[in-house]
N, C-alpha and C. Protein backbone atom coordinates (compact mmCIF):
# COMPACT_ATOMS: atom_id res chain seq x y z
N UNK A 1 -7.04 19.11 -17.19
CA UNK A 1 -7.02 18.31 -15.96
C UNK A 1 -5.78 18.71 -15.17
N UNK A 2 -6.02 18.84 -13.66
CA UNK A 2 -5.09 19.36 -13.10
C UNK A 2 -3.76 18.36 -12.63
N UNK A 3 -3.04 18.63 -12.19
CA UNK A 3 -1.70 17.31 -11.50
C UNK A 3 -2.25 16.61 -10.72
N UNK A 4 -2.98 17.35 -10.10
CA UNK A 4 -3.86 16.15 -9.07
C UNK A 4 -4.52 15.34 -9.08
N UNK A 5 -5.70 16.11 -9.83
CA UNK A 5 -6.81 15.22 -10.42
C UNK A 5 -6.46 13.83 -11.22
N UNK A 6 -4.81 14.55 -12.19
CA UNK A 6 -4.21 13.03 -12.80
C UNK A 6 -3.61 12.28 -11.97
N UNK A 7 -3.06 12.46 -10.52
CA UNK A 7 -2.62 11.36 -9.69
C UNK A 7 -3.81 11.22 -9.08
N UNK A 8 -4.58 11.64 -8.49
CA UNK A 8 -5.78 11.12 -7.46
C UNK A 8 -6.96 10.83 -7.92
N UNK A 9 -7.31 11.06 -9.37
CA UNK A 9 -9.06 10.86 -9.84
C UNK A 9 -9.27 12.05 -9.59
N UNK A 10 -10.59 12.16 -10.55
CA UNK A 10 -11.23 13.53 -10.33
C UNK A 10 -12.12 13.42 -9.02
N UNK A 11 -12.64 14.32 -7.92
CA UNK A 11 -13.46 13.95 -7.33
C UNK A 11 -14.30 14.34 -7.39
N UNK A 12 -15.79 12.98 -6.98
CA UNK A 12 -16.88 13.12 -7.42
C UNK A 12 -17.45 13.92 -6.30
N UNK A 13 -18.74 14.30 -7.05
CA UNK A 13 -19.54 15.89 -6.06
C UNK A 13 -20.53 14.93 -5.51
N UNK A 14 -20.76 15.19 -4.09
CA UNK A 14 -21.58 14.59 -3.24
C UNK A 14 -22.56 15.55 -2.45
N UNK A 15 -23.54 15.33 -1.94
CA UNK A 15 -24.31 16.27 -2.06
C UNK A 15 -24.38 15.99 -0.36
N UNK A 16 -23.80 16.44 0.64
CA UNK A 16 -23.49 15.86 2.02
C UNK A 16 -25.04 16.17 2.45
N UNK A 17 -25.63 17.56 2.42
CA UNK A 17 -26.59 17.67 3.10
C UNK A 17 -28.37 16.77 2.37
N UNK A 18 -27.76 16.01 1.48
CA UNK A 18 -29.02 15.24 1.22
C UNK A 18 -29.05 14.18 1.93
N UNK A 19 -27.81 13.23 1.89
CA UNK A 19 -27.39 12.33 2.28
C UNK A 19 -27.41 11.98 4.09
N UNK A 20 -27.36 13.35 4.57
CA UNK A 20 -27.74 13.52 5.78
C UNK A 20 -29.31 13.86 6.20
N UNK A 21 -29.68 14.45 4.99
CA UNK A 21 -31.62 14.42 5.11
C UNK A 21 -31.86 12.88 5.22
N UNK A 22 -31.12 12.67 4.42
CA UNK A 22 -31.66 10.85 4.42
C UNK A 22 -31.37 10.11 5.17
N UNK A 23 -30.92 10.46 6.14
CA UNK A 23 -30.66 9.72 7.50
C UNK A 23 -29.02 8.92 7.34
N UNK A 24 -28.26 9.76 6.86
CA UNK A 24 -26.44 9.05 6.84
C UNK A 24 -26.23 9.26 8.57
N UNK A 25 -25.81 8.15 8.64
CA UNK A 25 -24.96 8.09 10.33
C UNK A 25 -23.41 9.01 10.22
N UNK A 26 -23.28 10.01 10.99
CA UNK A 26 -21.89 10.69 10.91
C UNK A 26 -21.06 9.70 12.40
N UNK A 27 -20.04 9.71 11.74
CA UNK A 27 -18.89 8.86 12.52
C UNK A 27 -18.16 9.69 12.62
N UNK A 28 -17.77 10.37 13.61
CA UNK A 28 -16.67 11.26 14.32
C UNK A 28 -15.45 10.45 15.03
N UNK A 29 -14.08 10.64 13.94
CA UNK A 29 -13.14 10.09 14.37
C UNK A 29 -11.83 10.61 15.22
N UNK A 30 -12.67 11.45 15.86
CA UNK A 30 -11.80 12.19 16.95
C UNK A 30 -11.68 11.23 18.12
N UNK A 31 -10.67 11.77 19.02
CA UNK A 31 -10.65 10.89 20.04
C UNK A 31 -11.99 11.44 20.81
N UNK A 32 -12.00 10.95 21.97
CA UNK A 32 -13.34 10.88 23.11
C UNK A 32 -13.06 12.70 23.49
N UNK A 33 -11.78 12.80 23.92
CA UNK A 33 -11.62 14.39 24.71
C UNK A 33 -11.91 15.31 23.87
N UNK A 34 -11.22 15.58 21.95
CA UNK A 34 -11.97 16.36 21.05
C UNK A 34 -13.54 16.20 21.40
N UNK A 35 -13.95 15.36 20.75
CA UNK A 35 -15.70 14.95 20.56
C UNK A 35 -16.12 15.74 21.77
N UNK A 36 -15.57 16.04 22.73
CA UNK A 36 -16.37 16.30 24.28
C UNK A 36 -16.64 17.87 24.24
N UNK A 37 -15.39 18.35 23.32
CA UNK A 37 -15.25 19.63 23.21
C UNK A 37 -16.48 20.01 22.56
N UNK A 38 -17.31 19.61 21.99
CA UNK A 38 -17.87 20.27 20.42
C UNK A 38 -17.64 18.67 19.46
N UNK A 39 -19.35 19.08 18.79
CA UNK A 39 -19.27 17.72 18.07
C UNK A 39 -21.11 17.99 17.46
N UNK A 40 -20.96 17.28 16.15
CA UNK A 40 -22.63 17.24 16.01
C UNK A 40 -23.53 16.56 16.70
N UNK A 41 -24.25 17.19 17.03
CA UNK A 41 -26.11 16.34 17.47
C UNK A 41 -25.89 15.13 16.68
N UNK A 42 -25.80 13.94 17.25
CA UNK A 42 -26.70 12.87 17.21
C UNK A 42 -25.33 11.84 16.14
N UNK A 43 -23.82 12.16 15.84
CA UNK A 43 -23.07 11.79 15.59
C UNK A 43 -22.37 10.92 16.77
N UNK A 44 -21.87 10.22 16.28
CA UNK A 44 -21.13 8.54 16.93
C UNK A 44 -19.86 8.82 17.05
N UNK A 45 -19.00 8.72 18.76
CA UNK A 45 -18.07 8.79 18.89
C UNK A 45 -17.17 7.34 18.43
N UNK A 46 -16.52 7.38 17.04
CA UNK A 46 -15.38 6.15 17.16
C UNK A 46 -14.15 6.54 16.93
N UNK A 47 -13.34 6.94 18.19
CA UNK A 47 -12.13 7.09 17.41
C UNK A 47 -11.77 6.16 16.65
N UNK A 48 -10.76 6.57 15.68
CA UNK A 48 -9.69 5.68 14.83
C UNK A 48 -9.16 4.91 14.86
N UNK A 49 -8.50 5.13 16.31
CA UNK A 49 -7.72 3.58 16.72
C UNK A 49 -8.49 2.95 17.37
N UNK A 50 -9.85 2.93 17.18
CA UNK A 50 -11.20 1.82 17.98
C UNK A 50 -11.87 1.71 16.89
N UNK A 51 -11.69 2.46 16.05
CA UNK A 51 -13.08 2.26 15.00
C UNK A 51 -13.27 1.21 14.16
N UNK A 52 -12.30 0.19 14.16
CA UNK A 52 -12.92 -1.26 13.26
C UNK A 52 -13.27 -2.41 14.44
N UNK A 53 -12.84 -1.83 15.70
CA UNK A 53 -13.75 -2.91 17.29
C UNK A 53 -15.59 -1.75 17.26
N UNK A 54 -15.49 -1.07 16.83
CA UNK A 54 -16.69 -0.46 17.22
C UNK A 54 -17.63 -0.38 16.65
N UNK A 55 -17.55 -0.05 15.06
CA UNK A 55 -18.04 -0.34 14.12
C UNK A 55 -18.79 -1.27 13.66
N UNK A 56 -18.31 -2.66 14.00
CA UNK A 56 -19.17 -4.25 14.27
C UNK A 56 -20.59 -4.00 14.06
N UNK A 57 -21.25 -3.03 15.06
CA UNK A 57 -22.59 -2.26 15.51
C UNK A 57 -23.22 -1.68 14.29
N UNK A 58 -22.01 -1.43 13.14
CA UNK A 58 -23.42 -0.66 12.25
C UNK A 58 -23.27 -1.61 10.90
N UNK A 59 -24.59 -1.51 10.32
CA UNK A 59 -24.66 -2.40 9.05
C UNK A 59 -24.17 -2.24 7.91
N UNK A 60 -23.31 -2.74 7.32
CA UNK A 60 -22.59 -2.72 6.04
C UNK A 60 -23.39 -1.42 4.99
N UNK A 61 -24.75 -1.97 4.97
CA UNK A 61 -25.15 -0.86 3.71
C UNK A 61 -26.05 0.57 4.26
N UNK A 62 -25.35 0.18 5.68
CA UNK A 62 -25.59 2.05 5.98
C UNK A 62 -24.52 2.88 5.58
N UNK A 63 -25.59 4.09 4.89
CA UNK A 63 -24.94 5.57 4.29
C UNK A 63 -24.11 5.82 5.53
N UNK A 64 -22.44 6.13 5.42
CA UNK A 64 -21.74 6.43 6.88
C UNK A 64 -21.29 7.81 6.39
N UNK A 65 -21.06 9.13 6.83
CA UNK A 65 -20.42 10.20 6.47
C UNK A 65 -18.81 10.20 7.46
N UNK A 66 -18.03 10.37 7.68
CA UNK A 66 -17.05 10.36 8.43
C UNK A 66 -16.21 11.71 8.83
N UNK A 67 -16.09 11.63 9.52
CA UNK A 67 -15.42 13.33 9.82
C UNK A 67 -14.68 13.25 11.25
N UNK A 68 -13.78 14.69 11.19
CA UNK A 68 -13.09 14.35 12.26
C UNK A 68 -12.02 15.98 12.28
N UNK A 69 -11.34 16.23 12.71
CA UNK A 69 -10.41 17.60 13.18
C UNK A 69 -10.71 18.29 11.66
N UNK A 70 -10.18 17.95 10.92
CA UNK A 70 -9.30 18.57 9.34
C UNK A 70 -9.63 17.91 8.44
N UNK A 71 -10.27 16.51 8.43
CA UNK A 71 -10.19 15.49 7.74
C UNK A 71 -9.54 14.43 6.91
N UNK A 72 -8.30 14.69 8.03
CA UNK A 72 -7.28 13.42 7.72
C UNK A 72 -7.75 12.73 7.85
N UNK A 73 -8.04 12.03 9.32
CA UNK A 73 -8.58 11.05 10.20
C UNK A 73 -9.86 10.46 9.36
N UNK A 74 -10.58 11.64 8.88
CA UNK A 74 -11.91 10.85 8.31
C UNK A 74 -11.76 10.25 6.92
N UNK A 75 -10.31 10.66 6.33
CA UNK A 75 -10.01 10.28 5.04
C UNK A 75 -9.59 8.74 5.23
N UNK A 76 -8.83 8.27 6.05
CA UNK A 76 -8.05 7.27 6.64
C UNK A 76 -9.27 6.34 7.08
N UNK A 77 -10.30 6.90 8.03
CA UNK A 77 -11.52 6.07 8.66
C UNK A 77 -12.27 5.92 7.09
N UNK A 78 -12.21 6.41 6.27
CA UNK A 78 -13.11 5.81 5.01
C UNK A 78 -12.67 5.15 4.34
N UNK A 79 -11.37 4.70 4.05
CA UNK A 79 -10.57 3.46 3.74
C UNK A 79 -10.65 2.44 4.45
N UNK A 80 -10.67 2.85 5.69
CA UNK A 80 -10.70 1.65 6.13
C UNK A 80 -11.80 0.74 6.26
N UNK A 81 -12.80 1.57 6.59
CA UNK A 81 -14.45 1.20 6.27
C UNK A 81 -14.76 0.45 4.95
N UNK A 82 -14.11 1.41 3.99
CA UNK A 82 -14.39 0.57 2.76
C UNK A 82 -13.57 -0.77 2.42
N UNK A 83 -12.48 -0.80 3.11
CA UNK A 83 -11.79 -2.39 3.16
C UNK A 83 -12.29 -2.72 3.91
N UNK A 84 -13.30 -2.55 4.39
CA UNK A 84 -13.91 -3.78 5.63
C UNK A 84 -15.34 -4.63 5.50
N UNK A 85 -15.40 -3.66 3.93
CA UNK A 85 -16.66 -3.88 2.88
C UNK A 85 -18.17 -2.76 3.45
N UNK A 86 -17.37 -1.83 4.09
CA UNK A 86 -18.77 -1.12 3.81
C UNK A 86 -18.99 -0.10 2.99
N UNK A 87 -20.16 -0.47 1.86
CA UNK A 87 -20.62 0.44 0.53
C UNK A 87 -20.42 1.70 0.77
N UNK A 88 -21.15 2.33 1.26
CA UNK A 88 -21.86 3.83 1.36
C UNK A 88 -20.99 4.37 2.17
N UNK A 89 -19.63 5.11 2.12
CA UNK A 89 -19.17 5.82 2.48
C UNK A 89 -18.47 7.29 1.97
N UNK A 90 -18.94 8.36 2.81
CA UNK A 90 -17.96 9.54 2.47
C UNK A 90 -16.98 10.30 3.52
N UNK A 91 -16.31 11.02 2.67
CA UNK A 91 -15.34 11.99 3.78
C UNK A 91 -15.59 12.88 4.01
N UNK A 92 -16.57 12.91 4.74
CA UNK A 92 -17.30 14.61 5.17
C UNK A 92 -16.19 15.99 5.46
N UNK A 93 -15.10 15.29 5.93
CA UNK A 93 -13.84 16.24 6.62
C UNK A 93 -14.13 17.02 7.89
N UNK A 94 -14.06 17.97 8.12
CA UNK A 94 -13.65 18.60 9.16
C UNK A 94 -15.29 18.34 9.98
N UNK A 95 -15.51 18.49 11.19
CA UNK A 95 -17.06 18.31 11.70
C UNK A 95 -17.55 19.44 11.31
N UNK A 96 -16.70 20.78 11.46
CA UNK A 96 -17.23 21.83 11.75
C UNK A 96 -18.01 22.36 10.09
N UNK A 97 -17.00 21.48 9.31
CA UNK A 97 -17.76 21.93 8.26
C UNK A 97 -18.98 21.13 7.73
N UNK A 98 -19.03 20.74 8.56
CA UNK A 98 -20.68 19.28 8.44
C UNK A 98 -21.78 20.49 9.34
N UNK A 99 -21.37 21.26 10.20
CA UNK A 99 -22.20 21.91 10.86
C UNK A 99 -23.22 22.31 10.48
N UNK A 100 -23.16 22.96 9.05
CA UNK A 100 -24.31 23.90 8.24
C UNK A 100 -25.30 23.47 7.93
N UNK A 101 -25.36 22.00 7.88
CA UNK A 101 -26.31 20.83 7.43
C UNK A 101 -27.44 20.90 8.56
N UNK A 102 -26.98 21.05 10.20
CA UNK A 102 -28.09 21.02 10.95
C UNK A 102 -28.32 22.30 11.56
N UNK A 103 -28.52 23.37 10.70
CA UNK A 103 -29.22 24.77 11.53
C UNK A 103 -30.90 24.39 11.59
């Protein structure tokens, strides 16, 4: 086991592009001007510093994927989601690497 894995947990393998067959809502936590640049089909602009006023809108036990520049932001937006009690969340990370999912 690596140093990390013993401070952070091992992490579990998620299978992003099923989870997105299955209809997961992606939450893009870029601000509005990123998102404008480039962004996935059919993903939800919330930035970060809006995203627990905006959020209200989606239902606790929807599958949420989260993503955003690098995937700080989406690491941070999935904590917070999950202290706000919603189940089904992951850290997709960067958008661009969510891309491959919709060719």
């Amino acid at each position: 086991m690596g140093i990390f894995s013993a401070l952070f947990g091992k992490k579990e393998s998620v299978d992003m592009g099923q989870l997105i067959k299955n209809g997961a809502m992606i939450i893009d936590v870029r601000t509005a001007g990123e998102f404008s640049t480039g962004h996935i089909k059919g993903a939800k602009n919330m930035p970060l510093d809006k995203l627990m006023s905006q959020v209200t809108k989606v239902k606790k036990d929807q599958v949420i994927i989260t993503c955003c520049a690098s995937g700080m932001r989406s690491a941070s937006a999935k904590g917070m989601l999950k202290n706000a009690g919603y189940e089904n969340v992951q850290n997709g990370g960067s958008w661009t690497s969510l891309r491959k999912y919709f060719n």
